[in-house]
N, C-alpha and C. Protein backbone atom coordinates (compact mmCIF):
# COMPACT_ATOMS: atom_id res chain seq x y z
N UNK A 1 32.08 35.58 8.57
CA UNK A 1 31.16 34.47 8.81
C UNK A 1 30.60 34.58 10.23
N UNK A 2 29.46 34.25 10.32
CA UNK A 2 28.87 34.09 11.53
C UNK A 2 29.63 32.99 12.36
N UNK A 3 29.44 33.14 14.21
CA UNK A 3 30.16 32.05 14.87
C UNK A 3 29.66 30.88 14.72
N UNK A 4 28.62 30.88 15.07
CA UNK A 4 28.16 29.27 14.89
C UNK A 4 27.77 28.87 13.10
N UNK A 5 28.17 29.55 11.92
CA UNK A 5 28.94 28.41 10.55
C UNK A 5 30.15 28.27 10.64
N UNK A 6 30.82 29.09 11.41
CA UNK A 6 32.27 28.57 11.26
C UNK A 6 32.48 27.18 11.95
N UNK A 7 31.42 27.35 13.52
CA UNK A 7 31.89 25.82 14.22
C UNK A 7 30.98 25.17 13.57
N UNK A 8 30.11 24.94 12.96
CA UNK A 8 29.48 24.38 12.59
C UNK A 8 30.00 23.69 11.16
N UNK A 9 30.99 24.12 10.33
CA UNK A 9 32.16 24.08 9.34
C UNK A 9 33.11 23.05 10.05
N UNK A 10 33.81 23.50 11.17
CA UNK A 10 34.69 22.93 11.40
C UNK A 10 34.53 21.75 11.99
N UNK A 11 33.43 21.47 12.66
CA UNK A 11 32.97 20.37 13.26
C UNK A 11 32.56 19.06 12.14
N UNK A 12 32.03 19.73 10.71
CA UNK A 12 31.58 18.95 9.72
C UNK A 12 33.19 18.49 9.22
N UNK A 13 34.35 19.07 9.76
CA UNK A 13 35.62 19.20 9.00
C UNK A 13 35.84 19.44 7.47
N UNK A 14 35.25 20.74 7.47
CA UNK A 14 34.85 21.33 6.13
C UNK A 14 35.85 22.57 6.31
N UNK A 15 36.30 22.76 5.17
CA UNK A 15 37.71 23.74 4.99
C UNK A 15 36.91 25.14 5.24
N UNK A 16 37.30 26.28 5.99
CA UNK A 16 36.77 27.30 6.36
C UNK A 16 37.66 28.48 5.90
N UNK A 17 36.98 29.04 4.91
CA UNK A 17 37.80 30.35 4.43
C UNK A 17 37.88 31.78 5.43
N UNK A 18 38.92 32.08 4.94
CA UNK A 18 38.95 33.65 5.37
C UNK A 18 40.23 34.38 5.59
N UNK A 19 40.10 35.47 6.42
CA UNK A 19 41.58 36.21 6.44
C UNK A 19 41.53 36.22 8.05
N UNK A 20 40.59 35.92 8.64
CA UNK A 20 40.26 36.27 10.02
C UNK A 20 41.59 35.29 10.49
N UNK A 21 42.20 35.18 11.50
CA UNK A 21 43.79 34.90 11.88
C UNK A 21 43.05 33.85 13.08
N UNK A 22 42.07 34.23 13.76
CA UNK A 22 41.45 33.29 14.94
C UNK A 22 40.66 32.01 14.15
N UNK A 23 40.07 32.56 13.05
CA UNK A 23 39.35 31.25 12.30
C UNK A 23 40.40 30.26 11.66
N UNK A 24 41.22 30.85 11.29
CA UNK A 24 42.64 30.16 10.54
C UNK A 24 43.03 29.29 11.67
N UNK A 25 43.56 29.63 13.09
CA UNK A 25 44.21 29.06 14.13
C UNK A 25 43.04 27.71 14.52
N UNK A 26 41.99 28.09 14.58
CA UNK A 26 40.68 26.72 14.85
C UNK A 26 40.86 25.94 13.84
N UNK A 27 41.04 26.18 12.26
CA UNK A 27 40.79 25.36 11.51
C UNK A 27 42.52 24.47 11.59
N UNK A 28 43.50 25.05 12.33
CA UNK A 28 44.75 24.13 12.10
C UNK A 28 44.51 23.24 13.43
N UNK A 29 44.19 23.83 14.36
CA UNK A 29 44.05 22.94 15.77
C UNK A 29 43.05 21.55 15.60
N UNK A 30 42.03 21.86 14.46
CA UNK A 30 41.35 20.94 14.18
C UNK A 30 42.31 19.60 13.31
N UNK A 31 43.05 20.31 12.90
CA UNK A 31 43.52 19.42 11.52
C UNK A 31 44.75 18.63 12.72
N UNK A 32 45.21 19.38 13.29
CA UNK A 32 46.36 18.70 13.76
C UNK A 32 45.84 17.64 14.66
N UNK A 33 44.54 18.12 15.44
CA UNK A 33 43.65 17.39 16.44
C UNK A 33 43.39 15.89 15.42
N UNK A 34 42.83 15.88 14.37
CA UNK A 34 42.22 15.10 13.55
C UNK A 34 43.92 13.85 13.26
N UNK A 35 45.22 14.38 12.63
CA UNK A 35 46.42 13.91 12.48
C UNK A 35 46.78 13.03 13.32
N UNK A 36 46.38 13.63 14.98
CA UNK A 36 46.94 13.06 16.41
C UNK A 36 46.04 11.62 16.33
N UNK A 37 44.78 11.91 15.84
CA UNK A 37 43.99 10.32 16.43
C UNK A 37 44.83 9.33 15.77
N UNK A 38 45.02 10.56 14.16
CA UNK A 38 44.91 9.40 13.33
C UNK A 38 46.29 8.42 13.44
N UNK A 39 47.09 9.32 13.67
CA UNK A 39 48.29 8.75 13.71
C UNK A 39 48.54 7.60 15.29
N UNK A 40 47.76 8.38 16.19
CA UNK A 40 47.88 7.16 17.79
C UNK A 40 46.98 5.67 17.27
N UNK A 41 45.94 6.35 16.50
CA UNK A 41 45.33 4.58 16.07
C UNK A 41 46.17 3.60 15.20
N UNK A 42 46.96 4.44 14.28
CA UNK A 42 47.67 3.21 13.21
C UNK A 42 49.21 2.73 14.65
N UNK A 43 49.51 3.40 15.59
CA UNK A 43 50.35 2.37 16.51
C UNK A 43 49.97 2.13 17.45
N UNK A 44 48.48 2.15 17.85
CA UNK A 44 48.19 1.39 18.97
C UNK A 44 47.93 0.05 18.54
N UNK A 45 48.68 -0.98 19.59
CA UNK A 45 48.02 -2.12 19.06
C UNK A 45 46.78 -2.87 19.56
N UNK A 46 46.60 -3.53 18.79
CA UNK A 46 45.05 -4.25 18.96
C UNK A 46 45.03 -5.26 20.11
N UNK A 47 44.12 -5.12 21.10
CA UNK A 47 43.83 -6.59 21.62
C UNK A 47 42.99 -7.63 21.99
C-alpha cells in the first residue's frame, strides 16, 4: 500500500491489511491509543 492510504486508513480507523510488520505495529498503537481514551473517559469523573 501506498504511505499516505495506509495513514489515511488508519486515521479513518479502518482495519489495514497486510504482512508489512511496521503497518501491523501503527495499526495496534492506534487501537491501544483509541482503548486508552476510551477507557480514561468512562473513570474520569464529571464536573
Amino acid at each position: 500500500m501506498r504511505t499516505d492510504a495506509v495513514l489515511d486508513a488508519l486515521a479513518r480507523r479502518e482495519p489495514v491489511g497486510g504482512t508489512d510488520a511496521a503497518i501491523r505495529l501503527l495499526g495496534a498503537l492506534v487501537a491501544d491509543v483509541d482503548s486508552q481514551r476510551l477507557s480514561s473517559v468512562s473513570i474520569t469523573p464529571s464536573t
